[in-house]
N, C-alpha and C. Protein backbone atom coordinates (compact mmCIF):
# COMPACT_ATOMS: atom_id res chain seq x y z
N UNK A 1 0.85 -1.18 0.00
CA UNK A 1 0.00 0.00 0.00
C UNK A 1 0.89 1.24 0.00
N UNK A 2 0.57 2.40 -0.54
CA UNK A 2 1.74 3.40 -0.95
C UNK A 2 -0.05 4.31 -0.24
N UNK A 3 1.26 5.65 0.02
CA UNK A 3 0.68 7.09 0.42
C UNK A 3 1.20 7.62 -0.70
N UNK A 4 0.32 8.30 -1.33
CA UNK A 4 0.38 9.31 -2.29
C UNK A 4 1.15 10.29 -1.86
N UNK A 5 1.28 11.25 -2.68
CA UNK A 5 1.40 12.70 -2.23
C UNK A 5 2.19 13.73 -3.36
N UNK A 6 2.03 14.82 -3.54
CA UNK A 6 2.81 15.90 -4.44
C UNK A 6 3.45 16.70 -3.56
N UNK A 7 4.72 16.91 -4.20
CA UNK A 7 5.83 18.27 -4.09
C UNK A 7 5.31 19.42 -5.04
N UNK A 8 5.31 20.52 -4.60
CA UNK A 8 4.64 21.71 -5.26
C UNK A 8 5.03 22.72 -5.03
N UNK A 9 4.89 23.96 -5.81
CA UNK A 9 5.15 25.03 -5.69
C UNK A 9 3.68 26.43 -5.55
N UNK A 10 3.70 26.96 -4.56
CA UNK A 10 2.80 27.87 -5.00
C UNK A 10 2.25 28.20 -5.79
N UNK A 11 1.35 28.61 -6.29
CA UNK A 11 0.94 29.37 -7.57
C UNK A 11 0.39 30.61 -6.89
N UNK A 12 -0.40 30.61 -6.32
CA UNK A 12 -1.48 31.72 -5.41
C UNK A 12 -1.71 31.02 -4.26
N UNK A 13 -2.74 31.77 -3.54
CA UNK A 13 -3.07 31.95 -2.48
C UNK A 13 -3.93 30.46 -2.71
N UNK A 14 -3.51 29.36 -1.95
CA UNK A 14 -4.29 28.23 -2.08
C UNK A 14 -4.14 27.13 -3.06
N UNK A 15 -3.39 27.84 -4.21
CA UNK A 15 -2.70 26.99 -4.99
C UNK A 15 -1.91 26.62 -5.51
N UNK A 16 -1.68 25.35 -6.09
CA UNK A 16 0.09 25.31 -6.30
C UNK A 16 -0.41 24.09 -7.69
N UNK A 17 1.04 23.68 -8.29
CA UNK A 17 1.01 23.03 -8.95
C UNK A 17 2.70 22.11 -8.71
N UNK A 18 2.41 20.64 -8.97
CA UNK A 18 3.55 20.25 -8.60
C UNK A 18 3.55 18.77 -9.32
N UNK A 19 4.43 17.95 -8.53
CA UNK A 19 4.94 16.49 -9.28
C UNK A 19 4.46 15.57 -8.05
N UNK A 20 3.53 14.65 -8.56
CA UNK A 20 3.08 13.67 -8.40
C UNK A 20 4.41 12.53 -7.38
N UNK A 21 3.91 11.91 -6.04
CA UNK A 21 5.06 11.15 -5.54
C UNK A 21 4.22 9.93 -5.16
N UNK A 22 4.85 8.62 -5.62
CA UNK A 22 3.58 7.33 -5.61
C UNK A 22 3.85 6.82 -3.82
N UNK A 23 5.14 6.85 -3.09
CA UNK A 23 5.58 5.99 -1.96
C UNK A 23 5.81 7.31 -0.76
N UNK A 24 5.56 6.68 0.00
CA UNK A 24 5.89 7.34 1.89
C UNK A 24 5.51 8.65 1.70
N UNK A 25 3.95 9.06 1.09
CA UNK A 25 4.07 10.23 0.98
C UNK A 25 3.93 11.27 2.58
N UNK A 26 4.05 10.33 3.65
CA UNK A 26 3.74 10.83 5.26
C UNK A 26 4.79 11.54 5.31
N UNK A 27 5.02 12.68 6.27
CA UNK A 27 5.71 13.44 6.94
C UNK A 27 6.38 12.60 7.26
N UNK A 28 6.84 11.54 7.63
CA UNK A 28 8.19 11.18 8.52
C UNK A 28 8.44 10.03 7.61
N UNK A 29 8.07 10.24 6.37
CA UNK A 29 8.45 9.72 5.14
C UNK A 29 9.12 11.03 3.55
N UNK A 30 8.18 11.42 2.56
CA UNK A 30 8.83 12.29 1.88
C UNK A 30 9.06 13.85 2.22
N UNK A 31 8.18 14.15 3.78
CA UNK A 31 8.07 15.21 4.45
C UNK A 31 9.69 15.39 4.59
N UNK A 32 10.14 14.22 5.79
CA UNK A 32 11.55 14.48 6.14
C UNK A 32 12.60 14.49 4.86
N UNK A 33 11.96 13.54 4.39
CA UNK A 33 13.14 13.71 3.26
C UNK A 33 13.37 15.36 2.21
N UNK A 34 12.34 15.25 2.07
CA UNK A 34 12.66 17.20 1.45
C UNK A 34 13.35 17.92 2.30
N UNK A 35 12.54 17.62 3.56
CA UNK A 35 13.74 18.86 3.91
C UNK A 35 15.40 18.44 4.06
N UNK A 36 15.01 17.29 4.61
CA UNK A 36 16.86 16.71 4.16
C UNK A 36 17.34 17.05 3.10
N UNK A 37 16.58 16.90 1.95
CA UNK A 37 17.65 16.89 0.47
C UNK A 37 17.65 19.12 0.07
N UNK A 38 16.86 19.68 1.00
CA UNK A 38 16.63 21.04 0.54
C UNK A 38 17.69 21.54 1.48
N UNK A 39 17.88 21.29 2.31
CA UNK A 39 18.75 22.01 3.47
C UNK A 39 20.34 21.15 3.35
N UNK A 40 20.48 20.04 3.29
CA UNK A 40 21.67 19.11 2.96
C UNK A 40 22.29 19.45 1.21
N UNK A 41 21.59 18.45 0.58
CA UNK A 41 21.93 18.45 -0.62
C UNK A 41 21.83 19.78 -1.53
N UNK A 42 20.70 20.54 -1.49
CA UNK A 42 20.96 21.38 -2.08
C UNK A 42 21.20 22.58 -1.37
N UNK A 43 21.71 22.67 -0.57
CA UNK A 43 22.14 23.98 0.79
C UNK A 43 21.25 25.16 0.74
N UNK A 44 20.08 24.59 1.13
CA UNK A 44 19.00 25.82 1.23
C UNK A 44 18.13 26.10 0.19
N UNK A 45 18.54 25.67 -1.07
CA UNK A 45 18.23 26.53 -2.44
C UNK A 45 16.85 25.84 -2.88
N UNK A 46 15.74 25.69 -1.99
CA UNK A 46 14.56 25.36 -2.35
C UNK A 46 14.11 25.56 -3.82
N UNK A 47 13.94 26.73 -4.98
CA UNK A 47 14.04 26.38 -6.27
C UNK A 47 15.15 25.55 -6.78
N UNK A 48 16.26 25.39 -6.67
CA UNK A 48 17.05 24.58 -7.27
C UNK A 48 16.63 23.11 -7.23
N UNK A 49 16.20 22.86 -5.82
CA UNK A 49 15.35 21.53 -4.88
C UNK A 49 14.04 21.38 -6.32
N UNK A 50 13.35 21.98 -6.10
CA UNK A 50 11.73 22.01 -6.63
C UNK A 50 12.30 22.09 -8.52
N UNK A 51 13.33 22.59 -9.03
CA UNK A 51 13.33 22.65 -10.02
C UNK A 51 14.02 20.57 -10.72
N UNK A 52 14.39 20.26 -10.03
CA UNK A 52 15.00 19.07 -10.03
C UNK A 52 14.14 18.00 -9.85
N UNK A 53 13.26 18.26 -9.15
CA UNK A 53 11.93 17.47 -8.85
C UNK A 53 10.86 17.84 -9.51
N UNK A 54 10.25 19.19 -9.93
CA UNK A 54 9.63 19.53 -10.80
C UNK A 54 9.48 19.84 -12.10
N UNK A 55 10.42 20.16 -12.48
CA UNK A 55 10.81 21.13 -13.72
C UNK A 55 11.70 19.83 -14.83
N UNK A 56 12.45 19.55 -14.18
CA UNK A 56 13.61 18.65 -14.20
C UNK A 56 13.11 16.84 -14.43
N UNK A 57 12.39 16.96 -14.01
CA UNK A 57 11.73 15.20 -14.02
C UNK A 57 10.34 14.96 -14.88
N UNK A 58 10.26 13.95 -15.80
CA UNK A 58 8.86 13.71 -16.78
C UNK A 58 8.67 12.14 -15.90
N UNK A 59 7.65 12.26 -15.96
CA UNK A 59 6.60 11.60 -15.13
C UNK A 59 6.26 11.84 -13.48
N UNK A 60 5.18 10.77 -13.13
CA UNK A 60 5.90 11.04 -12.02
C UNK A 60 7.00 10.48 -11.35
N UNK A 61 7.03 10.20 -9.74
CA UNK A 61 8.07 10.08 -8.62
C UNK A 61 7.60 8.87 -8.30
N UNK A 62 8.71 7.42 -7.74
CA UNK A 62 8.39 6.78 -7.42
C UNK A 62 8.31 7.19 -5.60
N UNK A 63 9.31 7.78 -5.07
CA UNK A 63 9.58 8.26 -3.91
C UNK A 63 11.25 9.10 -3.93
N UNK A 64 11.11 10.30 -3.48
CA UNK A 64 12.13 10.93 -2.73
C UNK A 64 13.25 10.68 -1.66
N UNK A 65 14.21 9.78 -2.54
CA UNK A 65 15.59 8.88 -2.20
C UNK A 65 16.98 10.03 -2.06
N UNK A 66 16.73 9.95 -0.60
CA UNK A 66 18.42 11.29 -0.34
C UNK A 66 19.32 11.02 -0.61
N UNK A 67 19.43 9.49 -0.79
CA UNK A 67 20.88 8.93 -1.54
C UNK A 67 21.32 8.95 -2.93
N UNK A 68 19.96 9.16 -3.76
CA UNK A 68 20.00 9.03 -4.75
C UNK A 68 20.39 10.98 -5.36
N UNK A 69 19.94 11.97 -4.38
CA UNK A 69 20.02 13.56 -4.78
C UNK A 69 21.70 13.53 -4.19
N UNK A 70 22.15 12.85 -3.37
CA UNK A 70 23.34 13.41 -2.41
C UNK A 70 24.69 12.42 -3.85
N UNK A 71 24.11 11.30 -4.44
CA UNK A 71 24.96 11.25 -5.27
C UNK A 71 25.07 11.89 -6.70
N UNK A 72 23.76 12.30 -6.88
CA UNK A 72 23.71 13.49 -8.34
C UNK A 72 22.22 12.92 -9.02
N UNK A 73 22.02 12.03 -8.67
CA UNK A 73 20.97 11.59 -9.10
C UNK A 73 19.72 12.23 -9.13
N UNK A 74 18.34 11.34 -9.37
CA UNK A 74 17.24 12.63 -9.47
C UNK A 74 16.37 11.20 -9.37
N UNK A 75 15.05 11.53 -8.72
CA UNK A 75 14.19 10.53 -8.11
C UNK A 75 13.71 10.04 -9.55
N UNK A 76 13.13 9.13 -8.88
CA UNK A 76 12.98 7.51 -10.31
C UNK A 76 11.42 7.84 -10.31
N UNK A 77 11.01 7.94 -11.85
CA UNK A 77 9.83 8.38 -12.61
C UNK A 77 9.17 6.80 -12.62
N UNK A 78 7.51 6.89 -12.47
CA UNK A 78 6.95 5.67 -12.43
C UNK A 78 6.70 4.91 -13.70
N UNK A 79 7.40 4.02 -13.74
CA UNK A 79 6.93 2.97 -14.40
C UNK A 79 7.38 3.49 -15.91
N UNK A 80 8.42 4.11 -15.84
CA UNK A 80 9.23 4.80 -17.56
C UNK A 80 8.28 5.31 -17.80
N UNK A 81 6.97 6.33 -17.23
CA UNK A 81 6.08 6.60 -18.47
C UNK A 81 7.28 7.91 -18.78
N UNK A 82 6.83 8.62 -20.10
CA UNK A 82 7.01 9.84 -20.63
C UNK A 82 6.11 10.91 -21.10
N UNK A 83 5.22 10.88 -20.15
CA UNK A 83 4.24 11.55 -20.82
C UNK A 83 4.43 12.68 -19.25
N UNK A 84 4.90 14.07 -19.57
CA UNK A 84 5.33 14.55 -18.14
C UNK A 84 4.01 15.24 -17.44
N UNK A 85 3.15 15.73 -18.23
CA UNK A 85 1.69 16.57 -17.88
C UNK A 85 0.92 15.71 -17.35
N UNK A 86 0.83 14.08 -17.16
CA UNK A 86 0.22 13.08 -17.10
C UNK A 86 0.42 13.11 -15.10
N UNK A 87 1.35 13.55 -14.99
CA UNK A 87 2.02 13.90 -13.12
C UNK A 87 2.44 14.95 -12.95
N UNK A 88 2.17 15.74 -13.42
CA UNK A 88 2.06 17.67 -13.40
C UNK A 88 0.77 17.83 -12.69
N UNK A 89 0.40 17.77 -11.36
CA UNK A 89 -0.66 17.99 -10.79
C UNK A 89 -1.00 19.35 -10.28
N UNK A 90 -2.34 19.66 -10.58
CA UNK A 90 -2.64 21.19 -9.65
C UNK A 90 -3.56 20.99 -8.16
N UNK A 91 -3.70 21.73 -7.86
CA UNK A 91 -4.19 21.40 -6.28
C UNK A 91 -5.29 21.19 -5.96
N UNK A 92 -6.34 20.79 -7.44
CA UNK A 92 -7.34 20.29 -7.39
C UNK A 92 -6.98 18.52 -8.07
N UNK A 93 -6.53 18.44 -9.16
CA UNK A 93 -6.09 17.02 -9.83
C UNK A 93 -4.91 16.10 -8.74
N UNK A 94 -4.53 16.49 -7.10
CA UNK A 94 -3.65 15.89 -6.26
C UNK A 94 -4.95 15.02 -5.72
N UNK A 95 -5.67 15.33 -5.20
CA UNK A 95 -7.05 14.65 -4.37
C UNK A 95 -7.40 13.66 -5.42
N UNK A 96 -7.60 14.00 -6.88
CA UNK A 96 -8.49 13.33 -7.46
C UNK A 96 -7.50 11.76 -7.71
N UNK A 97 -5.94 12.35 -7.60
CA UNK A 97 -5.17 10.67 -8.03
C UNK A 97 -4.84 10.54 -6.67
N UNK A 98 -5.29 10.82 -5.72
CA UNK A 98 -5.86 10.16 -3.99
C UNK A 98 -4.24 10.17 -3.51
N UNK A 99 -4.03 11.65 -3.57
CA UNK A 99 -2.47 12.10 -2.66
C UNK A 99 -3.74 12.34 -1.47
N UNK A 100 -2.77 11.94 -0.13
CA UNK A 100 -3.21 12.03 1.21
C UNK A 100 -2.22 13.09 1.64
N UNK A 101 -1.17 13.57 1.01
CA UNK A 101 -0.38 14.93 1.32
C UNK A 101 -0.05 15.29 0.19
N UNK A 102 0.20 17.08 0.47
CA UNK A 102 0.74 17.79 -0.70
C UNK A 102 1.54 19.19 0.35
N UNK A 103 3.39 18.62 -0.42
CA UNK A 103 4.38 19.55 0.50
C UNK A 103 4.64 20.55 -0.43
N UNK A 104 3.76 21.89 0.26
CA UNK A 104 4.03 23.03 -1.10
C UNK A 104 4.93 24.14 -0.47
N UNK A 105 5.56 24.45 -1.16
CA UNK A 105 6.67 25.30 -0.97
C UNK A 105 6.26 26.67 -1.66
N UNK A 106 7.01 27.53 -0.76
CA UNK A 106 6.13 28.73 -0.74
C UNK A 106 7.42 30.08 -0.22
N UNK A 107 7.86 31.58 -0.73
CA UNK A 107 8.33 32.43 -0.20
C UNK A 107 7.33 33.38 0.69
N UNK A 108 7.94 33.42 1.63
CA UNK A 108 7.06 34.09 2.88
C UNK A 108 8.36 35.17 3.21
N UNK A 109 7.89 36.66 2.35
CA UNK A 109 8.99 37.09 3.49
C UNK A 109 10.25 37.08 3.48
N UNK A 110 11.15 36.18 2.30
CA UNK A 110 12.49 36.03 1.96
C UNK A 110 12.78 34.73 2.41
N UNK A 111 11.55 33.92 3.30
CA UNK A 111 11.99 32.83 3.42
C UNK A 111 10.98 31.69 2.97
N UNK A 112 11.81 30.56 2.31
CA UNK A 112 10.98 29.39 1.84
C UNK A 112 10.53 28.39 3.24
N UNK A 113 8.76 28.71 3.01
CA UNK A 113 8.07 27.56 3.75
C UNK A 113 7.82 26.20 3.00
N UNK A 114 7.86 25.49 4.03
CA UNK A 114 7.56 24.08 3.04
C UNK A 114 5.70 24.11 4.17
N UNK A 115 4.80 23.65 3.65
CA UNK A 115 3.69 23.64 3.80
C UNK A 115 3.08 22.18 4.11
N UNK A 116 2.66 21.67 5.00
CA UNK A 116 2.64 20.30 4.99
C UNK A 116 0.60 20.83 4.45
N UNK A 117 -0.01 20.11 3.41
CA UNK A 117 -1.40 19.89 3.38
C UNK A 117 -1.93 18.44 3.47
N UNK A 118 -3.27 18.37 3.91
CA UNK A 118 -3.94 17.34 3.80
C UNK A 118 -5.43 17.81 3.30
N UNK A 119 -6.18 16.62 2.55
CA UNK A 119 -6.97 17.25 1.95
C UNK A 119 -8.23 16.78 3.31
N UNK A 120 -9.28 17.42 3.05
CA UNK A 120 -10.57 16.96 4.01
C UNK A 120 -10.98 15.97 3.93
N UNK A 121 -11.33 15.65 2.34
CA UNK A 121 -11.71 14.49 1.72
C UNK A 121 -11.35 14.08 0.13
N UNK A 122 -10.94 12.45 0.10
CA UNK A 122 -10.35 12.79 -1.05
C UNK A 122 -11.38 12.30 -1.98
N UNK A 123 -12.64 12.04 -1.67
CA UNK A 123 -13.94 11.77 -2.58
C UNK A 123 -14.67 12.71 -2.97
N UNK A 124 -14.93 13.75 -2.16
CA UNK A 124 -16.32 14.38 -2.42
C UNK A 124 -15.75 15.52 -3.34
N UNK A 125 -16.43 16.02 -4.01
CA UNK A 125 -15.83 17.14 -5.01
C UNK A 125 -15.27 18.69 -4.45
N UNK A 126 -15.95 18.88 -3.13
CA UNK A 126 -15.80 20.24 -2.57
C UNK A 126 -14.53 20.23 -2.05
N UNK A 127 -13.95 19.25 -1.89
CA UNK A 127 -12.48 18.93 -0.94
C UNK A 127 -11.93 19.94 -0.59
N UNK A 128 -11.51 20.25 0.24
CA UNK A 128 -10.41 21.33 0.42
C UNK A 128 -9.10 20.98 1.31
N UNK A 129 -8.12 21.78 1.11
CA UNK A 129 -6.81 20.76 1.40
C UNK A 129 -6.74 21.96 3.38
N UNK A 130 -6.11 20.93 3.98
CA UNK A 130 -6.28 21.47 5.50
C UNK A 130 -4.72 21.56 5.43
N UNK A 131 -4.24 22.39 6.22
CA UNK A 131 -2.93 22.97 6.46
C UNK A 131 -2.47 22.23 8.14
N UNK A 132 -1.80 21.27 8.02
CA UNK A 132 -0.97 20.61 8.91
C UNK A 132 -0.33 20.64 9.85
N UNK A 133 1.20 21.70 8.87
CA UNK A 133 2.32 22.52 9.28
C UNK A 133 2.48 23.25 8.35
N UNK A 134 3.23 24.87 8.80
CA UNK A 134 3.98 25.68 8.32
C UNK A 134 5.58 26.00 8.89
N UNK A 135 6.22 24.93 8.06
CA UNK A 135 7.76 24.89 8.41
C UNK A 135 8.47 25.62 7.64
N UNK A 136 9.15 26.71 8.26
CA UNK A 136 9.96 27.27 7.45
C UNK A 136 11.40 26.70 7.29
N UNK A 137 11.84 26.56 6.21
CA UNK A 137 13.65 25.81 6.15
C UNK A 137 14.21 25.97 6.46
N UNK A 138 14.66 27.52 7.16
CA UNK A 138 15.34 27.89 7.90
C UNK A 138 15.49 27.74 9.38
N UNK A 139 13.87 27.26 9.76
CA UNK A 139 13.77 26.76 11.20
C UNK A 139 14.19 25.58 11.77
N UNK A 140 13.86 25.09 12.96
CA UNK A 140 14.23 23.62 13.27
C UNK A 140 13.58 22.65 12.72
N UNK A 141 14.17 21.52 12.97
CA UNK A 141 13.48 20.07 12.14
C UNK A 141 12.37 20.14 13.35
N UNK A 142 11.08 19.78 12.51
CA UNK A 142 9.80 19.14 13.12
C UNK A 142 9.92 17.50 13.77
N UNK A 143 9.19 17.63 14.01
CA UNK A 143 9.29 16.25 14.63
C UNK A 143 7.90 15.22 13.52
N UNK A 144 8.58 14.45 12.83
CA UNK A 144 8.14 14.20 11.58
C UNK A 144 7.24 13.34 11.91
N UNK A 145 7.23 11.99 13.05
CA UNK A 145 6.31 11.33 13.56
C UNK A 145 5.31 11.77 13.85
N UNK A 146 5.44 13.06 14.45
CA UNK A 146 3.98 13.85 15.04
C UNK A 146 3.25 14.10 14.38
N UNK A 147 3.98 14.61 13.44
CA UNK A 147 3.18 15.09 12.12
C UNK A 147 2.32 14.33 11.18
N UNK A 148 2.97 12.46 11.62
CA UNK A 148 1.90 11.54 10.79
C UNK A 148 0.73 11.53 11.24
N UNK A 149 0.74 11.55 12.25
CA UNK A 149 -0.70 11.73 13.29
C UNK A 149 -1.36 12.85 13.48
N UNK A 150 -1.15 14.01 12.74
CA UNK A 150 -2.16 15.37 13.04
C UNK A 150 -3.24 14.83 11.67
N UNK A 151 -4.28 14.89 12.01
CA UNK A 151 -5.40 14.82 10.74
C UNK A 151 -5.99 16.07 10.69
């Protein structure tokens, strides 16, 4: 059984658009790992992070592997598709392929938040995504377990 979930970038107030992730999409799964590979591997540079994962990758994500960014690598696309718009999700099409999180990244201020969301519901059409955490990268590590358990 896999947890869904998208990496994203803002768009507006409420929305973002981002890349599709099929495995550990929980906080103390691809939660921790972003910020590991944003603050480690890429030393802070959250677009450089999001452009490598977003911009940078056609299809989607099988899961967000720090071993795989810390050796040069770039997370493994599902199943070879090539079709990249097919896991280009917006913050209404994340619910509908049943992400249970979406980590959107966001400038607040000069500083990049990473945004933990969850949606209300991932059936009914009105869904709306509930706000978790607001971690900024520059702050301390969360405590990522806790975070599996806030609904």
């Amino acid at each position: 059984m896999s947890t869904r979930s998208l990496v994203a970038r803002a768009t507006g107030q409420d929305t973002f658009v981002g890349r599709y992730v099929h495995f550990d999409g929980y906080p103390s799964g691809v939660g921790r790992s972003l910020w590991n590979v944003c603050r480690r591997t890429f030393e802070g540079d959250a677009d450089r992070m999001l452009a490598s994962i977003i911009d940078d990758n056609v299809g989607g994500i099988d899961d967000i592997d720090e071993r795989a960014f810390r050796e040069g690598g770039k997370p493994v696309t599902r199943n070879g598709k090539v079709d990249a718009d097919e896991y280009l999700l917006a913050d209404a099409q994340a619910a509908q392929f049943g992400c249970e999180y979406a980590y959107v990244f966001d400038r607040v201020v000069g500083s990049v938040t990473m945004r933990i969301l969850k949606p209300v519901s991932l059936h009914d059409e009105s869904f709306r995504w509930n706000c978790i955490a607001d971690l900024p990268l520059d702050g301390p590590e969360p405590d990522w377990t806790a975070l599996d358990d806030v609904r």
